[in-house]
Protein backbone atom coordinates (compact mmCIF):
# COMPACT_ATOMS: atom_id res chain seq x y z
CA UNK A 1 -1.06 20.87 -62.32
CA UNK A 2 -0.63 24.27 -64.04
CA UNK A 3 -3.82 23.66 -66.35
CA UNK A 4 -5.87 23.14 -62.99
CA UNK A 5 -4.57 26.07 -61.04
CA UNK A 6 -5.49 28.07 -64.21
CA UNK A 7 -9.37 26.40 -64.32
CA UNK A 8 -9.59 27.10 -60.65
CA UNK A 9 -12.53 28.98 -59.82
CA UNK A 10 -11.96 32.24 -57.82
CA UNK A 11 -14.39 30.69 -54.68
CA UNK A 12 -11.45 28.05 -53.98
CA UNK A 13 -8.72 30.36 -52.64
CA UNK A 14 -11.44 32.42 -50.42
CA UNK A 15 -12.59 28.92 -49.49
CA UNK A 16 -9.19 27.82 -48.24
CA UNK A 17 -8.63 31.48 -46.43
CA UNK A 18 -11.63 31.00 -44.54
CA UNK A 19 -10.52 27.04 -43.90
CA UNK A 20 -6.81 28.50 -42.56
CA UNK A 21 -8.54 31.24 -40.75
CA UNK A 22 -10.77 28.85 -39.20
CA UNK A 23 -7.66 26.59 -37.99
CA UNK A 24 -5.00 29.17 -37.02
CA UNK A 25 -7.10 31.77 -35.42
CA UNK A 26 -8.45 29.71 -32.36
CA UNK A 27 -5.07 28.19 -32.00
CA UNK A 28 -3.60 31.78 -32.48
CA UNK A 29 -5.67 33.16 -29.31
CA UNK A 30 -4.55 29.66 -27.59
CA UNK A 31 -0.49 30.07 -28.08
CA UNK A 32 -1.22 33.67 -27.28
CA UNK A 33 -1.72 32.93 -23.50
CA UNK A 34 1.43 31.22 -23.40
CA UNK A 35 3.65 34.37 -23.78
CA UNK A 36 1.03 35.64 -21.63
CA UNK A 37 1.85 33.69 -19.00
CA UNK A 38 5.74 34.42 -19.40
CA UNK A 39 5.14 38.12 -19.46
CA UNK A 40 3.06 38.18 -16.51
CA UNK A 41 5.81 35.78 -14.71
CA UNK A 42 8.70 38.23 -16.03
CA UNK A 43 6.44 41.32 -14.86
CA UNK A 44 6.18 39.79 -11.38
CA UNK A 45 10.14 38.76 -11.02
CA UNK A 46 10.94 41.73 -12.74
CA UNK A 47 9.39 43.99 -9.84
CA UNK A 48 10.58 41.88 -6.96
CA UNK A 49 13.59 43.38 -5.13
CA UNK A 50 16.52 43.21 -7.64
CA UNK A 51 17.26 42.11 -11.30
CA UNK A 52 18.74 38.91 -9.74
CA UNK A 53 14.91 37.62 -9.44
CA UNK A 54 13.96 38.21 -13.09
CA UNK A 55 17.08 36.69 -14.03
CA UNK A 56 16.90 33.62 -12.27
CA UNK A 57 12.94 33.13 -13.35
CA UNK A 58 15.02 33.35 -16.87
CA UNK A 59 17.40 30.77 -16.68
CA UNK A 60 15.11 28.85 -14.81
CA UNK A 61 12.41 29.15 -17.67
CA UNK A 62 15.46 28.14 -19.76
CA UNK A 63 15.99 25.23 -18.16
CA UNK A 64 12.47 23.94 -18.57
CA UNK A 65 12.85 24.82 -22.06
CA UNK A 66 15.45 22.87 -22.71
CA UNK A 67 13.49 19.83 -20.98
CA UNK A 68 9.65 20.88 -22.34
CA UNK A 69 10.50 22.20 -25.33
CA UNK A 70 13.44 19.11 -25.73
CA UNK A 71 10.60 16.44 -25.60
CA UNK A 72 7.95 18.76 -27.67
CA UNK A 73 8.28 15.70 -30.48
CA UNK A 74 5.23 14.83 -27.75
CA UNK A 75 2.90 17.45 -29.35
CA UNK A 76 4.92 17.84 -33.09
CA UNK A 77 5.28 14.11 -33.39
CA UNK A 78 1.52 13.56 -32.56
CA UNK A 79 -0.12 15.77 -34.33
CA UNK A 80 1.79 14.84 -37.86
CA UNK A 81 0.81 10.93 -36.87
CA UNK A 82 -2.65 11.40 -35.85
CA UNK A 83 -2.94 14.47 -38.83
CA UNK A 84 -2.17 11.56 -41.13
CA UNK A 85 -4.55 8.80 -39.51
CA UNK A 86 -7.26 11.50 -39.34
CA UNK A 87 -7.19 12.50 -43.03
CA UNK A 88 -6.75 8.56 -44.41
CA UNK A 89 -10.05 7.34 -41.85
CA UNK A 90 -8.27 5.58 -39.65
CA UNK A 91 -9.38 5.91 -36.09
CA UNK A 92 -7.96 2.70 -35.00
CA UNK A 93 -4.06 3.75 -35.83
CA UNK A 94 -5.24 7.39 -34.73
CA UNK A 95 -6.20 6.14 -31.11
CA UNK A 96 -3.31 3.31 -30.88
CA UNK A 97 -0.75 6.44 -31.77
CA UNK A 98 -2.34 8.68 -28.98
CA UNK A 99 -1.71 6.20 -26.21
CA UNK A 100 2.13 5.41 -27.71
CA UNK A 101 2.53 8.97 -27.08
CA UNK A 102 1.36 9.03 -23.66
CA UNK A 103 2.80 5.73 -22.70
CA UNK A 104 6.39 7.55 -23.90
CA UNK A 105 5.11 11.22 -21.99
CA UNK A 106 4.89 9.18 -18.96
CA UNK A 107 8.36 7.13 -19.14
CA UNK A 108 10.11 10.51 -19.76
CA UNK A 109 8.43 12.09 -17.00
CA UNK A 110 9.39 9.77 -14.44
CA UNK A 111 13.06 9.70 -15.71
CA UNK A 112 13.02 13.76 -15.33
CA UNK A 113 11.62 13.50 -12.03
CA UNK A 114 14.53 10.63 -11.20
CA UNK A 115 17.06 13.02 -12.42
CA UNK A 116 16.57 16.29 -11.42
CA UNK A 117 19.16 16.99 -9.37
CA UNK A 118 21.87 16.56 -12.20
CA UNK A 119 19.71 18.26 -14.83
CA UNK A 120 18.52 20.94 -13.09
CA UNK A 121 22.65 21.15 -11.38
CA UNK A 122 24.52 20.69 -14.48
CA UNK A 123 21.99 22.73 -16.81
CA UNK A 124 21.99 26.31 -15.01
CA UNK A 125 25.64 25.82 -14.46
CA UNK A 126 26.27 25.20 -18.19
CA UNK A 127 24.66 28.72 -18.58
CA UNK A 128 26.14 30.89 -15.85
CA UNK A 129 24.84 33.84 -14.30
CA UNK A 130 25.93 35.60 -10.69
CA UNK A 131 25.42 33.60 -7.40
CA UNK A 132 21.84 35.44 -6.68
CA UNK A 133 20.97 34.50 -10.33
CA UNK A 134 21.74 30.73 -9.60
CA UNK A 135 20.34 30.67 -6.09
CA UNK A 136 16.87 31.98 -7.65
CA UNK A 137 16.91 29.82 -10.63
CA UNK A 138 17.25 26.89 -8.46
CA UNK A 139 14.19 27.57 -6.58
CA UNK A 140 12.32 27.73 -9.07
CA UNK A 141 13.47 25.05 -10.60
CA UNK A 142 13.06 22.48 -8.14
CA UNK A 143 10.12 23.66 -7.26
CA UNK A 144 8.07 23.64 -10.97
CA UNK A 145 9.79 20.14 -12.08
CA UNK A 146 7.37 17.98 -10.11
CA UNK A 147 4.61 18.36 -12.56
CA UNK A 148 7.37 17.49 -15.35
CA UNK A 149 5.22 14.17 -16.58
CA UNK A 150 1.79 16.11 -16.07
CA UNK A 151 2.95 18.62 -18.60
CA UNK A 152 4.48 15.96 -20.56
CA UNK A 153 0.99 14.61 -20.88
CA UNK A 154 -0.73 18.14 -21.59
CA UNK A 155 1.33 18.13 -24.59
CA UNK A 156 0.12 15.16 -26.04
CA UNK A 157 -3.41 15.88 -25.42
CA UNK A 158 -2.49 18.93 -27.57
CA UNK A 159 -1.23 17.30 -30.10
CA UNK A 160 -4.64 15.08 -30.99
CA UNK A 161 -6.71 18.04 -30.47
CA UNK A 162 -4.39 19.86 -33.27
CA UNK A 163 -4.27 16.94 -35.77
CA UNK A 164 -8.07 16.18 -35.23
CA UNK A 165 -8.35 19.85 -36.13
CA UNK A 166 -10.57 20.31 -32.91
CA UNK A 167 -8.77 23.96 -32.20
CA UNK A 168 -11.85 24.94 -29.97
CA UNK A 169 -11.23 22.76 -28.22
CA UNK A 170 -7.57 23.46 -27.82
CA UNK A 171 -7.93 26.60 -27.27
CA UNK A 172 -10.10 26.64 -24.14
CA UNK A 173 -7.52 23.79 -22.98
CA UNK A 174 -4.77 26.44 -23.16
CA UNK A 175 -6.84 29.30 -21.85
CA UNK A 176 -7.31 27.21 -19.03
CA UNK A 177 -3.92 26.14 -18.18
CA UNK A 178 -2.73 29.79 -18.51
CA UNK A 179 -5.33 31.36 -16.76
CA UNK A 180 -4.75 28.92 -13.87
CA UNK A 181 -1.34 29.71 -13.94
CA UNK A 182 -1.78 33.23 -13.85
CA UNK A 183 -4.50 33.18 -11.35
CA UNK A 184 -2.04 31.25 -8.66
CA UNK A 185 0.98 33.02 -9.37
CA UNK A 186 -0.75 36.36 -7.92
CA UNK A 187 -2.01 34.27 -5.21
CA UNK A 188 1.31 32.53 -4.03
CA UNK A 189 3.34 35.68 -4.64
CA UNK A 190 1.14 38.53 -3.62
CA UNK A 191 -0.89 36.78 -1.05
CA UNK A 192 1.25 33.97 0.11
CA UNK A 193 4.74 35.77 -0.26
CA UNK A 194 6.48 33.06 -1.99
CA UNK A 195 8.80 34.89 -3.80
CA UNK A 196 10.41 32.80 -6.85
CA UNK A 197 9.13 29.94 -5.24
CA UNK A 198 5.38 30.74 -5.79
CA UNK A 199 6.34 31.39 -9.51
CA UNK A 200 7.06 28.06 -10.07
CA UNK A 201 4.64 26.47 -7.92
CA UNK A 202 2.25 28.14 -10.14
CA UNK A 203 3.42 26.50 -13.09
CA UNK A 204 3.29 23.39 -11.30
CA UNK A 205 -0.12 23.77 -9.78
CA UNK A 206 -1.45 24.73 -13.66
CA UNK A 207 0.08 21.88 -15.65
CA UNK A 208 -1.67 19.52 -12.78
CA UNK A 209 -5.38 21.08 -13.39
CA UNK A 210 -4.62 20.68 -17.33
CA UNK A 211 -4.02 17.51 -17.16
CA UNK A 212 -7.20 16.48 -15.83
CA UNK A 213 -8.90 18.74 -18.08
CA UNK A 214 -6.85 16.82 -21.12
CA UNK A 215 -7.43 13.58 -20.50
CA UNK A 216 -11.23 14.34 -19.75
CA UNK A 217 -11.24 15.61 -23.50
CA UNK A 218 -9.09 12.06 -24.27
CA UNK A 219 -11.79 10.26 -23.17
CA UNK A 220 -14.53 12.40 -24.24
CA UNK A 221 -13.60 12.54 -27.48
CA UNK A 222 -12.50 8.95 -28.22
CA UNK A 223 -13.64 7.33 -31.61
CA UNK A 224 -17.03 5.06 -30.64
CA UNK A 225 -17.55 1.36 -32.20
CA UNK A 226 -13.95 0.55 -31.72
CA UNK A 227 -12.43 -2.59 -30.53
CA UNK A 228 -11.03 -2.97 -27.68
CA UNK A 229 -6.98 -1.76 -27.48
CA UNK A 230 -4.86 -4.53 -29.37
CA UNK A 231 -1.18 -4.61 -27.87
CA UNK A 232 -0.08 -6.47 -31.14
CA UNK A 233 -1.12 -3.25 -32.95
CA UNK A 234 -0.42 -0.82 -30.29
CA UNK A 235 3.44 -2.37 -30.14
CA UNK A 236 3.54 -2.94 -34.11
CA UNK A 237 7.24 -2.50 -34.72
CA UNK A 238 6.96 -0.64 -37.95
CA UNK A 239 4.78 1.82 -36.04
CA UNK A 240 6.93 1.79 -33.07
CA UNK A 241 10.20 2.45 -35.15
CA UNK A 242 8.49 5.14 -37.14
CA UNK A 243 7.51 6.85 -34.42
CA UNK A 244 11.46 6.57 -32.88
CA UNK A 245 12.47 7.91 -35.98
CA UNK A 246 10.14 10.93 -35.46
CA UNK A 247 11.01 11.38 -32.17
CA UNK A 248 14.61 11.50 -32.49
CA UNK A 249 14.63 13.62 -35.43
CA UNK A 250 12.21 16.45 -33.72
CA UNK A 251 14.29 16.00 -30.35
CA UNK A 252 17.77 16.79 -32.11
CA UNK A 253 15.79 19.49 -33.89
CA UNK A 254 14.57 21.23 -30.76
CA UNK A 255 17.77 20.38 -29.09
CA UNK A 256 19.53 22.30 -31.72
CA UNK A 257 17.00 25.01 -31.58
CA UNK A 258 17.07 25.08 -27.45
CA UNK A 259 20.68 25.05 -27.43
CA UNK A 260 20.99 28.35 -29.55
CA UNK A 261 18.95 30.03 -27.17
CA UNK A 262 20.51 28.70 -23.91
CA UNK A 263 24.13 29.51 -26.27
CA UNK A 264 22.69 33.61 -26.48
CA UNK A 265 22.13 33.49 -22.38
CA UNK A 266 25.20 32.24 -21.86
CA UNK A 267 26.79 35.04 -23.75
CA UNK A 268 24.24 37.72 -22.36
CA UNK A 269 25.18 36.29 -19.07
CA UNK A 270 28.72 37.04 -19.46
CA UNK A 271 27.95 40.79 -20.41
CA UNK A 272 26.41 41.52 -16.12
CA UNK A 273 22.89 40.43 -14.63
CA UNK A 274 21.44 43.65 -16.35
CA UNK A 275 22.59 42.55 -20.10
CA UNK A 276 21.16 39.31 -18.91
CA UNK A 277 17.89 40.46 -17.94
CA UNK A 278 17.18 43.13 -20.78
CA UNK A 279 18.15 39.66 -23.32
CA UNK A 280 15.41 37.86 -21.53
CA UNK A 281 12.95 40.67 -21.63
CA UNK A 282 13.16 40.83 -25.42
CA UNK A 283 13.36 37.94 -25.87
CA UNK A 284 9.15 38.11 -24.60
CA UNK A 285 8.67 39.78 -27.27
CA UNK A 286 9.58 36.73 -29.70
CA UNK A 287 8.03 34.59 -28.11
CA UNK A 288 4.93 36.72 -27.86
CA UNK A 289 5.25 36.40 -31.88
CA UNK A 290 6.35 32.90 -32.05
CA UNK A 291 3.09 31.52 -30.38
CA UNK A 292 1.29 33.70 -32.54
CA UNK A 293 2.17 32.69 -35.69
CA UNK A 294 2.90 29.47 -34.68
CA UNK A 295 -0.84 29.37 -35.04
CA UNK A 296 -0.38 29.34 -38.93
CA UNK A 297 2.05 26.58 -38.41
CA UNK A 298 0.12 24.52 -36.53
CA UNK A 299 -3.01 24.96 -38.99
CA UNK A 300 -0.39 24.20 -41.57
CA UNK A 301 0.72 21.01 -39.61
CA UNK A 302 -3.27 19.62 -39.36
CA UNK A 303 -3.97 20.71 -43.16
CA UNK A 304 -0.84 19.74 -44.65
CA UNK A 305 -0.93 15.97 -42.58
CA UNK A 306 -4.40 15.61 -43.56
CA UNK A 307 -3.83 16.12 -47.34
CA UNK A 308 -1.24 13.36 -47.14
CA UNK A 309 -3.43 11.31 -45.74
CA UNK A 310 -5.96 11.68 -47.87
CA UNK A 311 -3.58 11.50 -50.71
CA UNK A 312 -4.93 15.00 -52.11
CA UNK A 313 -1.86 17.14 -53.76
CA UNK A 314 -4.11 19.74 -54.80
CA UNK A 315 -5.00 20.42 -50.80
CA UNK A 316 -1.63 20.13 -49.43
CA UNK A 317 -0.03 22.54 -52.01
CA UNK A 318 -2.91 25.34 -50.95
CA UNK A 319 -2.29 24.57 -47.40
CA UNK A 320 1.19 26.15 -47.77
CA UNK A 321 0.41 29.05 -49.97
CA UNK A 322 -2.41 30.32 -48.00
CA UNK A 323 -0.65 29.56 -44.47
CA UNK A 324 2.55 31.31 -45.98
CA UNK A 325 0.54 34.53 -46.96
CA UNK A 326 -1.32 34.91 -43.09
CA UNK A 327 1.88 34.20 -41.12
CA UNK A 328 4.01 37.02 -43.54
CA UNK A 329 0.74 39.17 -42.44
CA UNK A 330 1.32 38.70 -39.28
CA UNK A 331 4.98 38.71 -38.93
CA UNK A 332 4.91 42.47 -40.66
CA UNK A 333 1.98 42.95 -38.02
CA UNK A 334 4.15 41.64 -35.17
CA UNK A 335 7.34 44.64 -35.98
CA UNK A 336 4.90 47.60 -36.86
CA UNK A 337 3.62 47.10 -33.06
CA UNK A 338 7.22 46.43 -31.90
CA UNK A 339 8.85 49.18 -33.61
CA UNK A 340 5.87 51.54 -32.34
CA UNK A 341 4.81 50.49 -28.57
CA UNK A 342 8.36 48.06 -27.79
CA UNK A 343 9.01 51.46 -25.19
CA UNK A 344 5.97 51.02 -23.49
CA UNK A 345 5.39 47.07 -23.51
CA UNK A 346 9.29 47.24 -22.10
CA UNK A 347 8.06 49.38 -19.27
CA UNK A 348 5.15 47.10 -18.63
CA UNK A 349 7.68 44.52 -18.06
CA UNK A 350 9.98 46.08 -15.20
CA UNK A 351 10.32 48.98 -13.23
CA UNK A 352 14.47 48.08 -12.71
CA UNK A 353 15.93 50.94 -14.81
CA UNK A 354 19.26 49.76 -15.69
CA UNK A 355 17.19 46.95 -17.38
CA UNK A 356 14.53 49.09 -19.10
CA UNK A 357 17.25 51.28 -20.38
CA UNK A 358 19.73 48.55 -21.90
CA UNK A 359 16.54 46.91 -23.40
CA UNK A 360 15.32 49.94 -25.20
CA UNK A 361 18.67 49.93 -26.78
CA UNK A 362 18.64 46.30 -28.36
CA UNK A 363 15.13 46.98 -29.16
CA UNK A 364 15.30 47.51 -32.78
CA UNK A 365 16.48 43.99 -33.13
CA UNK A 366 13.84 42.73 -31.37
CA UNK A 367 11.02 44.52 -33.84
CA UNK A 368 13.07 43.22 -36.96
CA UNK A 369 13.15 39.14 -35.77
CA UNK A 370 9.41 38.50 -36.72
CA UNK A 371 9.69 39.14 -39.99
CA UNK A 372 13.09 37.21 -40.58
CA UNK A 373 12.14 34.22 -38.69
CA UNK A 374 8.32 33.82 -39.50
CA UNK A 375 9.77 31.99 -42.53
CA UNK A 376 10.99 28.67 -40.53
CA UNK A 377 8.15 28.74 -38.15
CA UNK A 378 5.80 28.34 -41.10
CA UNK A 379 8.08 25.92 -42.48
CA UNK A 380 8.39 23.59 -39.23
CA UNK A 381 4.80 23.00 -39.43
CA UNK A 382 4.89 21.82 -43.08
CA UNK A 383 7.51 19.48 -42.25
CA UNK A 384 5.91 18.29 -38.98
CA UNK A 385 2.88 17.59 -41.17
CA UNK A 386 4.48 16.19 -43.72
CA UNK A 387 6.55 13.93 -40.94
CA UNK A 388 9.56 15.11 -42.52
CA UNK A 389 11.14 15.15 -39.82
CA UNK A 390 14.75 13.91 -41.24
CA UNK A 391 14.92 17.61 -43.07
CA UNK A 392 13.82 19.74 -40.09
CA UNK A 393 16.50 18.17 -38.12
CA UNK A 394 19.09 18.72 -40.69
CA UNK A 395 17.94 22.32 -41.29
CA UNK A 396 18.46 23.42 -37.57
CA UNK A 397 21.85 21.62 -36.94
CA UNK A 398 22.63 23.78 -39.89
CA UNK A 399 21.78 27.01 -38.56
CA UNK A 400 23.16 26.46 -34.95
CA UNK A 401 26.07 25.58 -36.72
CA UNK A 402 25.85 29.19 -38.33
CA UNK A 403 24.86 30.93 -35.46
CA UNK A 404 27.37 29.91 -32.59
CA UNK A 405 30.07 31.16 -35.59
CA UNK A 406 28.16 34.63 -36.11
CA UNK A 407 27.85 35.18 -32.15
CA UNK A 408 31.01 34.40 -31.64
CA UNK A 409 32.09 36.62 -34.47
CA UNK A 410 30.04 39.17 -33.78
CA UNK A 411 29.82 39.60 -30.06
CA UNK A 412 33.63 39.95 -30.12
CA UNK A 413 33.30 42.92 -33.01
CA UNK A 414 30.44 44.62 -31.74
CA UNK A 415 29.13 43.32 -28.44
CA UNK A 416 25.32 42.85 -27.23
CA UNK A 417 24.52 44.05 -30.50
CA UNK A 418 26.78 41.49 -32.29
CA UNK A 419 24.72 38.56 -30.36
CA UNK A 420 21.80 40.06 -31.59
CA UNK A 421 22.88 40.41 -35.24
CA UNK A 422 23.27 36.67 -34.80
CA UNK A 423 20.19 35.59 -33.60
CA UNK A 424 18.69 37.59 -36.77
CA UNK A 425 21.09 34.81 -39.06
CA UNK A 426 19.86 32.14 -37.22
CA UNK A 427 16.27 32.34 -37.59
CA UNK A 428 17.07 33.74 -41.33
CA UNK A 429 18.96 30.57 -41.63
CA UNK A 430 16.30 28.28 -40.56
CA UNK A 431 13.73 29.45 -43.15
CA UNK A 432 16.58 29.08 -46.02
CA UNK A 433 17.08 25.22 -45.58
CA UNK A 434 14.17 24.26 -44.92
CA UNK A 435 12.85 26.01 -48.30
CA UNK A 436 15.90 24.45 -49.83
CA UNK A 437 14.33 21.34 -49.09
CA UNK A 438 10.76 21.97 -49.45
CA UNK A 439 10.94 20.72 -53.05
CA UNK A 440 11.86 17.31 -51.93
CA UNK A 441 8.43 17.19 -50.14
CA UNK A 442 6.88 18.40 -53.14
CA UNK A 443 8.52 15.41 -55.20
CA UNK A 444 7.62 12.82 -52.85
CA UNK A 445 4.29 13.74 -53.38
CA UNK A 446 4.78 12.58 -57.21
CA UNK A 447 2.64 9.61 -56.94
CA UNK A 448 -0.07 11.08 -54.70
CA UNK A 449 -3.04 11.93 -56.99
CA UNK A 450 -3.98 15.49 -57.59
């Protein structure tokens, strides 16, 4: 392997630049609307009548989070699978994992919908906040949910168009969820006077129209020639219990992951509704980065899954150097602009002075996350790829495991600052393990040719 890195002509690495480029900056501008979205929701809470509304649009966007984010193995799980079938050829397996996926998006969905009351009940309790807070968070809550197994679906769509590297198309199917999302929560807040309501009606009213826009592109872009669906195949139970296996490895993952975030509201929520709401302001500003470099991620989750499938070492070990380079680009990209314009994107964000004031103080931390957690976001998509999915969910148990002893340490020592000096652990914790275990991808490689 050494001898051929040596002989390897200098055209190969810009090749594979412009091949990453290609991949992560379509998907890049795509997960860019996202935080987007939750700025423009924050901005419109955050200048309603009191810091109660922003806060409840934050535990409410918690919430969903927690039950989004908690079945993401949707769109992680599918775009390893189908990265894999679309590198070996295999558009049979490739279609028959699709509709697993949606078949599962839609049992989940109706279960949510069955059980919202208790989720939605138990969940915002669990994370605490002032009466207002609650009261808002509800609304919006129960209001949003009923498009639970649309979005569901939206994420599965996703995660085809990812591992079929079609990022066009992706990205025009996540301009146009945001953009409808956007467009209707100015309409039902500003026009209609719907208060937190609207907010999440919005939401709602978005993941509907996407969903008809995915499964268009489903059916558009199905492989031609093929036989019809065979429900030995599509229930074959070595597929079906690998793709359990994924799925409950990426759900304790995420779970894990969710948990330390809803774990740093619960302790910003015992610190006053202001502490609360500056948290979940800055806390925009990692997610504005996370969906961003995410896009590296993802390109390394599509390049990475189709060099296993194909079998090619060679391709999957320049997949990860030349996805690791970009994203540590853009993570050092991500706290110049923090560190230099967090003042004024913090006053974009609310006019509520106590908040703007108590955010501006935690701000530092905020500028230094991006380039301490870029590390595991990178790192997730390699895994997801590579459908290791056993080591991501070890890795994160790990590091919540750190960080609810660090906050709890540290918040006690130093206060809002202490929490914040934890969440910095965490995500530095994260990248750690799963590098301590990258090597074990590597070897299982050994008998792929090069």
């Amino acid at each position: 392997m050494a001898g051929g890195a040596a002989a390897t002509p200098p055209a190969v690495p810009v090749r594979w630049h412009r091949r990453v480029l290609t991949l992560a900056f379509p998907i890049v501008l795509a997960n860019l609307t996202q935080p987007i979205l939750g700025a423009v929701d924050t901005a419109v809470a955050g200048h309603l009548n009191g810091a109660s509304y922003l806060g409840g649009v934050a535990l409410g966007g918690l919430f969903f989070n927690f039950v989004f984010w908690g079945f993401g193995f949707l769109r992680m799980g599918t775009t390893g699978l189908v990265a894999q079938a679309h590198g070996a050829g295999d558009h049979a397996e490739l279609r028959n994992t699709v509709v697993r996926a949606l078949l599962l998006a839609a049992v989940i969905g109706a279960a949510v919908l069955l059980l919202q009351m208790p989720l939605i009940g138990y969940a915002l309790r669990a994370i605490g906040g002032s009466d207002a807070v609650q009261r808002h968070a509800q609304i919006y809550c129960h209001t949003r949910i009923w498009a639970a197994p649309l979005a569901l679906g939206n994420y599965v769509a996703l995660g085809w168009l990812l591992g079929t590297q079609k990022v066009r198309l992706a990205l025009l199917s996540q301009v146009f969820i945001n953009s409808v999302n956007i467009a209707a929560v100015l309409l039902y807040v500003y026009v209609f006077d719907w208060g937190v309501a609207g907010i999440g009606a919005a939401t709602a009213t978005a993941d509907a129209l996407g969903f008809v826009l995915s499964a268009a592109l489903l059916w558009h872009g199905r492989a031609r020639g093929l036989p019809a669906l065979n429900r030995a195949a599509l229930f074959d139970a070595a597929a079906l219990k690998r793709l359990i296996v994924l799925n409950r490895d990426i759900f304790v993952r995420t779970l894990c992951l969710l948990s330390s975030f809803g774990w740093f509201a619960h302790l910003g929520a015992r610190q006053g509704d202001v502490t609360l709401a500056a948290n979940a302001l800055l806390l925009n500003f990692q997610t504005f980065m996370a969906y961003g470099l995410d896009g590296f991620a993802h390109a390394a989750e599509a390049l990475v899954g189709a060099a296993i499938g194909a079998r090619d070492r060679h391709a999957f070990a320049q997949a990860v150097r030349v996805t690791a380079l970009w994203s540590a680009l853009g993570a050092l990209g991500f706290s110049l602009v923090y560190w230099g314009a967090g003042s004024w994107i913090i006053g974009g964000l609310t006019n509520q002075a106590a908040v703007r004031a108590t955010a501006e103080t935690y701000l530092p931390w905020a500028a230094l996350l991006p380039v301490i957690s870029v590390w595991g976001f990178l790192l997730d998509g390699v895994f997801i790829g590579a459908t290791r999915t056993h080591e991501l969910m070890i890795s994160m148990m790990l590091s919540f495991a750190v960080f609810v002893v660090a906050s709890w340490a540290l918040l006690a020592l130093y206060g809002n600052h202490g929490l914040w000096a934890a969440m910095l652990i965490f995500m530095a914790a994260r990248g750690l393990t799963l590098a301590r275990f990258l090597p074990g991808v590597v070897r299982g490689m050994a008998g792929v040719a090069a």
